[in-house]
Protein backbone atom coordinates (compact mmCIF):
# COMPACT_ATOMS: atom_id res chain seq x y z
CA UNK A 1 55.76 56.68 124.18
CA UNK A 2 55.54 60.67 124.11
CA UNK A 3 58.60 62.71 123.63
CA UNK A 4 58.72 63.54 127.40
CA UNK A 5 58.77 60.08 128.27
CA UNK A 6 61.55 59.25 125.94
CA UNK A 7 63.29 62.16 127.93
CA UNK A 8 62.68 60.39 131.15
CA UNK A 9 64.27 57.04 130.36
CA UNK A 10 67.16 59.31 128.58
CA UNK A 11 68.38 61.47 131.93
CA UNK A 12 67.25 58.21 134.01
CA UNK A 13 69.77 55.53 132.27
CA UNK A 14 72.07 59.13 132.89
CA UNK A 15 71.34 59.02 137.06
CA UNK A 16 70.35 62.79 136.50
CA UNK A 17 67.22 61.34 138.99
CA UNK A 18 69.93 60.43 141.69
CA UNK A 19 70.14 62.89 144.49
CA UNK A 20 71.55 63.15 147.73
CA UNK A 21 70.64 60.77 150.87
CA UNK A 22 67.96 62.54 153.48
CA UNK A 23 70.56 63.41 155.90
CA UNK A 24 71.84 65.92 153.17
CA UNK A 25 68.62 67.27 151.40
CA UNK A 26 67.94 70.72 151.92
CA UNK A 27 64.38 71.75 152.78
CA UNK A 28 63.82 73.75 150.04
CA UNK A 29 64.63 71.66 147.74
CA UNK A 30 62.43 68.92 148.28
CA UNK A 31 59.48 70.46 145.77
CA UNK A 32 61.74 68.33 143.51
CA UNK A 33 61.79 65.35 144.82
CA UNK A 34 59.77 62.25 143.67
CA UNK A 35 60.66 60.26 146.07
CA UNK A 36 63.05 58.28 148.46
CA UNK A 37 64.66 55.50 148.22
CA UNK A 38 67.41 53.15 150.29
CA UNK A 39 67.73 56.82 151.80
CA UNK A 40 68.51 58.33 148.68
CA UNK A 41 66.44 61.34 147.14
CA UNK A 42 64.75 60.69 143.45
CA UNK A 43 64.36 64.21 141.28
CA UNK A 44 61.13 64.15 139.76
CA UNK A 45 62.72 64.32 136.25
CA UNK A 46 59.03 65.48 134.86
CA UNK A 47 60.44 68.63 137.07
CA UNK A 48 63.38 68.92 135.77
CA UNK A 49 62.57 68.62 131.74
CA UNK A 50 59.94 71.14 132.52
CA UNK A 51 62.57 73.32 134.04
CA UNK A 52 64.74 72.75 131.40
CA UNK A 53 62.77 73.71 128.70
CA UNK A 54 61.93 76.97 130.41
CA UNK A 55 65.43 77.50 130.75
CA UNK A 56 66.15 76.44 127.16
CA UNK A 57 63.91 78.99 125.80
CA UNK A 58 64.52 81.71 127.83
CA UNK A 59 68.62 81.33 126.87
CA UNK A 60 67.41 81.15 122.90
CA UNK A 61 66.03 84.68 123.74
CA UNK A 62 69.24 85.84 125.35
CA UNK A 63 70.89 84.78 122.37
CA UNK A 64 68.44 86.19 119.84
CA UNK A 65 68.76 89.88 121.46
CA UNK A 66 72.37 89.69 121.46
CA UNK A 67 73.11 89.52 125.01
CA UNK A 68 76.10 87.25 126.87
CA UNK A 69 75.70 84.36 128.60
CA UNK A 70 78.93 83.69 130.81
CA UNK A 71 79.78 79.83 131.87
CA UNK A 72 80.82 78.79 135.19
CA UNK A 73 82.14 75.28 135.79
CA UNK A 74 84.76 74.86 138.25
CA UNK A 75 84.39 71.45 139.52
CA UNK A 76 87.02 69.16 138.41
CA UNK A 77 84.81 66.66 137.43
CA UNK A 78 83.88 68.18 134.28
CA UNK A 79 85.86 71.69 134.12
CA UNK A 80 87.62 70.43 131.35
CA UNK A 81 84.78 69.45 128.85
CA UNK A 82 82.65 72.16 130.02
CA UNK A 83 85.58 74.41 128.99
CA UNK A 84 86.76 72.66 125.81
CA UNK A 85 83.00 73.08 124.45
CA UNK A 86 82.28 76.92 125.71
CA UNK A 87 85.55 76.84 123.36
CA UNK A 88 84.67 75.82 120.68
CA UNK A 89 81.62 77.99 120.40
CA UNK A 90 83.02 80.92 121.50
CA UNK A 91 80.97 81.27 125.38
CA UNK A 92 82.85 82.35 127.89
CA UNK A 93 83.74 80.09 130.63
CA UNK A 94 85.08 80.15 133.93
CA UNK A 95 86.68 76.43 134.72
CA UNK A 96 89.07 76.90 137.40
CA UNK A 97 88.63 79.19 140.13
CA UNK A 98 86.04 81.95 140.02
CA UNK A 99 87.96 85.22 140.12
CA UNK A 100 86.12 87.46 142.49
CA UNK A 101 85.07 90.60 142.09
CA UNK A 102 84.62 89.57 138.23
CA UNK A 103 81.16 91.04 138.15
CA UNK A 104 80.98 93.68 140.99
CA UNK A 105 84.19 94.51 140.42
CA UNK A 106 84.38 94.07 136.42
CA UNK A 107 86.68 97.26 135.61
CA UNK A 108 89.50 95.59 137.80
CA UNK A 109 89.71 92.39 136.54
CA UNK A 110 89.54 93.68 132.94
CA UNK A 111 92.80 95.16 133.70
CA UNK A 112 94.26 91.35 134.35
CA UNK A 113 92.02 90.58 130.49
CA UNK A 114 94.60 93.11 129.22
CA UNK A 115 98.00 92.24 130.81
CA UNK A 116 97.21 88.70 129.74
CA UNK A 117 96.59 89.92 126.00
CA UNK A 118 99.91 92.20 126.33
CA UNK A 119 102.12 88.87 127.61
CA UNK A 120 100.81 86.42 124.57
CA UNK A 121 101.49 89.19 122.23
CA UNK A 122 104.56 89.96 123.50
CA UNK A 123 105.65 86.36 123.55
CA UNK A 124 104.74 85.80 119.79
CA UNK A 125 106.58 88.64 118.68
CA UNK A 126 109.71 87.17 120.09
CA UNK A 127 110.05 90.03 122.66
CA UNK A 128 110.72 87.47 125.30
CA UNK A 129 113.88 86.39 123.35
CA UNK A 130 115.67 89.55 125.01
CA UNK A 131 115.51 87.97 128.13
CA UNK A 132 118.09 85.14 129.84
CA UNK A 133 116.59 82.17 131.16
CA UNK A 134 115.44 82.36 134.33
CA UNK A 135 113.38 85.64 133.26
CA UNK A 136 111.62 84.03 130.58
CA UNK A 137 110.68 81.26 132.82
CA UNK A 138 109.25 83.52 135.49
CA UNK A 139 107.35 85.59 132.85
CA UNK A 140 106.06 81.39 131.20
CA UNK A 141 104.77 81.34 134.83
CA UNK A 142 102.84 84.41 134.93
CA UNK A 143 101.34 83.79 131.43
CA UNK A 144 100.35 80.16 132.65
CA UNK A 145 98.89 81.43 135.73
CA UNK A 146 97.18 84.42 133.96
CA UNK A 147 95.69 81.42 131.47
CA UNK A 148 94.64 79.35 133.75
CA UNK A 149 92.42 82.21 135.54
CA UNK A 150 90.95 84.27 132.67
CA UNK A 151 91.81 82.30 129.65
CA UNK A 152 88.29 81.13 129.31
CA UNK A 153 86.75 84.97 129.73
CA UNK A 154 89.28 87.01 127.91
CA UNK A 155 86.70 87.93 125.32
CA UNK A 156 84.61 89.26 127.64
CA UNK A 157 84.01 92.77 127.08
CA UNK A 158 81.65 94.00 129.57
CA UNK A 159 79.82 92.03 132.47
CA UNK A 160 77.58 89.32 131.13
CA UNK A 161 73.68 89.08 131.04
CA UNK A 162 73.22 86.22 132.51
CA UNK A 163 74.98 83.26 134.37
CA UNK A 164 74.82 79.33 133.55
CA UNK A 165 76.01 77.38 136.74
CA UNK A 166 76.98 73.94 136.71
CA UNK A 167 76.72 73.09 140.63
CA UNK A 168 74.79 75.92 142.71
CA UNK A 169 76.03 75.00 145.73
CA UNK A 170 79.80 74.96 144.63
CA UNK A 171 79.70 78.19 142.70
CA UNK A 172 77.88 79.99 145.45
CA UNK A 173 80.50 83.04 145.29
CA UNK A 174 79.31 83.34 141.53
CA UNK A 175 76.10 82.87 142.89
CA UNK A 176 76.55 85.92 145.47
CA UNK A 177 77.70 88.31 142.92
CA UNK A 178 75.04 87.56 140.52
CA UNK A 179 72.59 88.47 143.20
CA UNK A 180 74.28 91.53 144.11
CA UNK A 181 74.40 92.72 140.10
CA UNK A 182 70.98 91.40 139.24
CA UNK A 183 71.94 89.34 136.96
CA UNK A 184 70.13 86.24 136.12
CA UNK A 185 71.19 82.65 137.05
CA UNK A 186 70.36 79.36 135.22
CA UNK A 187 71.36 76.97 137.30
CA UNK A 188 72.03 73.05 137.95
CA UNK A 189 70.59 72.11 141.23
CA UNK A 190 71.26 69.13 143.20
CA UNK A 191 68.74 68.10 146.10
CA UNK A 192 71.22 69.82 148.82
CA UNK A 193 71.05 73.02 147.09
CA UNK A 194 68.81 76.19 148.09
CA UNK A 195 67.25 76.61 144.78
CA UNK A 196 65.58 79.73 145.83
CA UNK A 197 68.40 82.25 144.35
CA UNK A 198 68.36 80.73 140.96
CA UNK A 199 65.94 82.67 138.41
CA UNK A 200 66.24 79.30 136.32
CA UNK A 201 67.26 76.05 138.21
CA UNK A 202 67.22 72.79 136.71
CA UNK A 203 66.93 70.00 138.97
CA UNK A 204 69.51 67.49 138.55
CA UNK A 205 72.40 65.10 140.08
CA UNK A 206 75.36 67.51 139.23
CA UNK A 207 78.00 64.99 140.84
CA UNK A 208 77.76 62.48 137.72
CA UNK A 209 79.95 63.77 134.45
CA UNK A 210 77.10 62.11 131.76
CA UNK A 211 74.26 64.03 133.96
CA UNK A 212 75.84 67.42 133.73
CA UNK A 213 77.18 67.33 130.29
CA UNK A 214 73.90 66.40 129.15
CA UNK A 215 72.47 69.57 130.69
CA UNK A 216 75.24 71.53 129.37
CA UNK A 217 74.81 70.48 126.07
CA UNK A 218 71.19 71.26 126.18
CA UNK A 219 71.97 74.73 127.57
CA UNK A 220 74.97 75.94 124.91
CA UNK A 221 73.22 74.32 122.00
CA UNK A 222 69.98 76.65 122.45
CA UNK A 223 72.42 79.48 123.24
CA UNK A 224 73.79 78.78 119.89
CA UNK A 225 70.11 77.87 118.06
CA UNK A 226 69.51 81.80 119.40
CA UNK A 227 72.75 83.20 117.86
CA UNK A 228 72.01 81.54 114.41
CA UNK A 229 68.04 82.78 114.79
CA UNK A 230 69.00 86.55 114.91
């Protein structure tokens, strides 16, 4: 058995072949498609380990020349491990809700970066402490919220050089801006997904947790292998 094929049975016993029934297929998608069956799409996973590995190296490069790769994983489904390991490796991530205007409108939302950084330092320091109750509580609320938004993409000091999206058809504001910035996408794409805006798509059933982490992990870990390679 060749190393592909041991990939094959690996994001098969994952259902990364699964797609969407006919009804929902878009037409441009079907290039990836092996087949059909009980009405269901099969991704020709020969497709997508192809696509992968172009993806793969082309994200190793990004890393080697020092350039950012930004995250975006909003779907509940996975949010949280997606964010927990951009975390850990220090990749910024957007889990929640993409904020928009992030990229074409990147000196803005750096001032929210800032006002976030000013409320956690102020609340370490004990500043807070000056405050009754009720106005520490409102200010908890406005950290949380600020957290919850940009927690993940604090670190990010100027607009990033490329995009990973976990679900193209979810993320399509993310997908938008992108476009409008020129900045490239790597992207999972399920079989009712245009694929066409994606620079780097990577066929795939993004609606099962083992399917997309697998990707993910794929996708950081060469990001990574091109940090340690500079």
């Amino acid at each position: 058995m060749t190393k592909t094929d041991n990939k094959i049975e690996q994001l098969f016993k994952l259902g990364t072949h699964l797609g969407h029934k006919t009804n929902r297929i878009h037409p441009k998608a079907k290039k990836y498609i092996y087949t059909v069956q009980n009405g269901v799409s099969i991704i020709d996973l020969t497709k997508t380990i192809n696509l992968l590995n172009k993806a793969k190296e082309y994200i190793k490069d990004l890393a080697k020349n020092e350039k950012t790769l930004l995250v975006v994983a909003t779907k509940k489904l996975f949010s949280t491990q997606i964010f927990n390991l951009c975390q850990k490796n220090k990749i910024p991530v957007v889990s929640t809700k993409w904020p928009a205007g992030l990229l074409t409108n990147f000196d803005n939302i750096i001032r929210n970066f800032k006002k976030l950084e000013k409320m956690k330092e102020q609340k370490e320091n004990g500043v807070w402490n000056q405050f009754v109750k009720h106005e520490q509580i409102k200010l908890k609320k406005q950290l949380n919220k600020l957290e919850k938004f940009y927690g993940g993409i604090i670190n990010l000091k100027k607009i990033p050089d490329a995009l990973f999206v976990i679900d193209a058809k979810k993320e399509k504001n993310a997908i938008i801006e992108a476009q409008k910035m020129s900045i490239p996408i790597i992207a999972v794409v399920d079989t009712n997904t245009d694929p066409t805006p994606i620079d780097f798509p990577i066929p795939a059933n993004d609606d099962l947790f083992e399917s997309v982490n697998y990707i993910a992990q794929e996708i950081i870990t060469a990001y990574i292998f091109g940090i340690k390679s500079r």
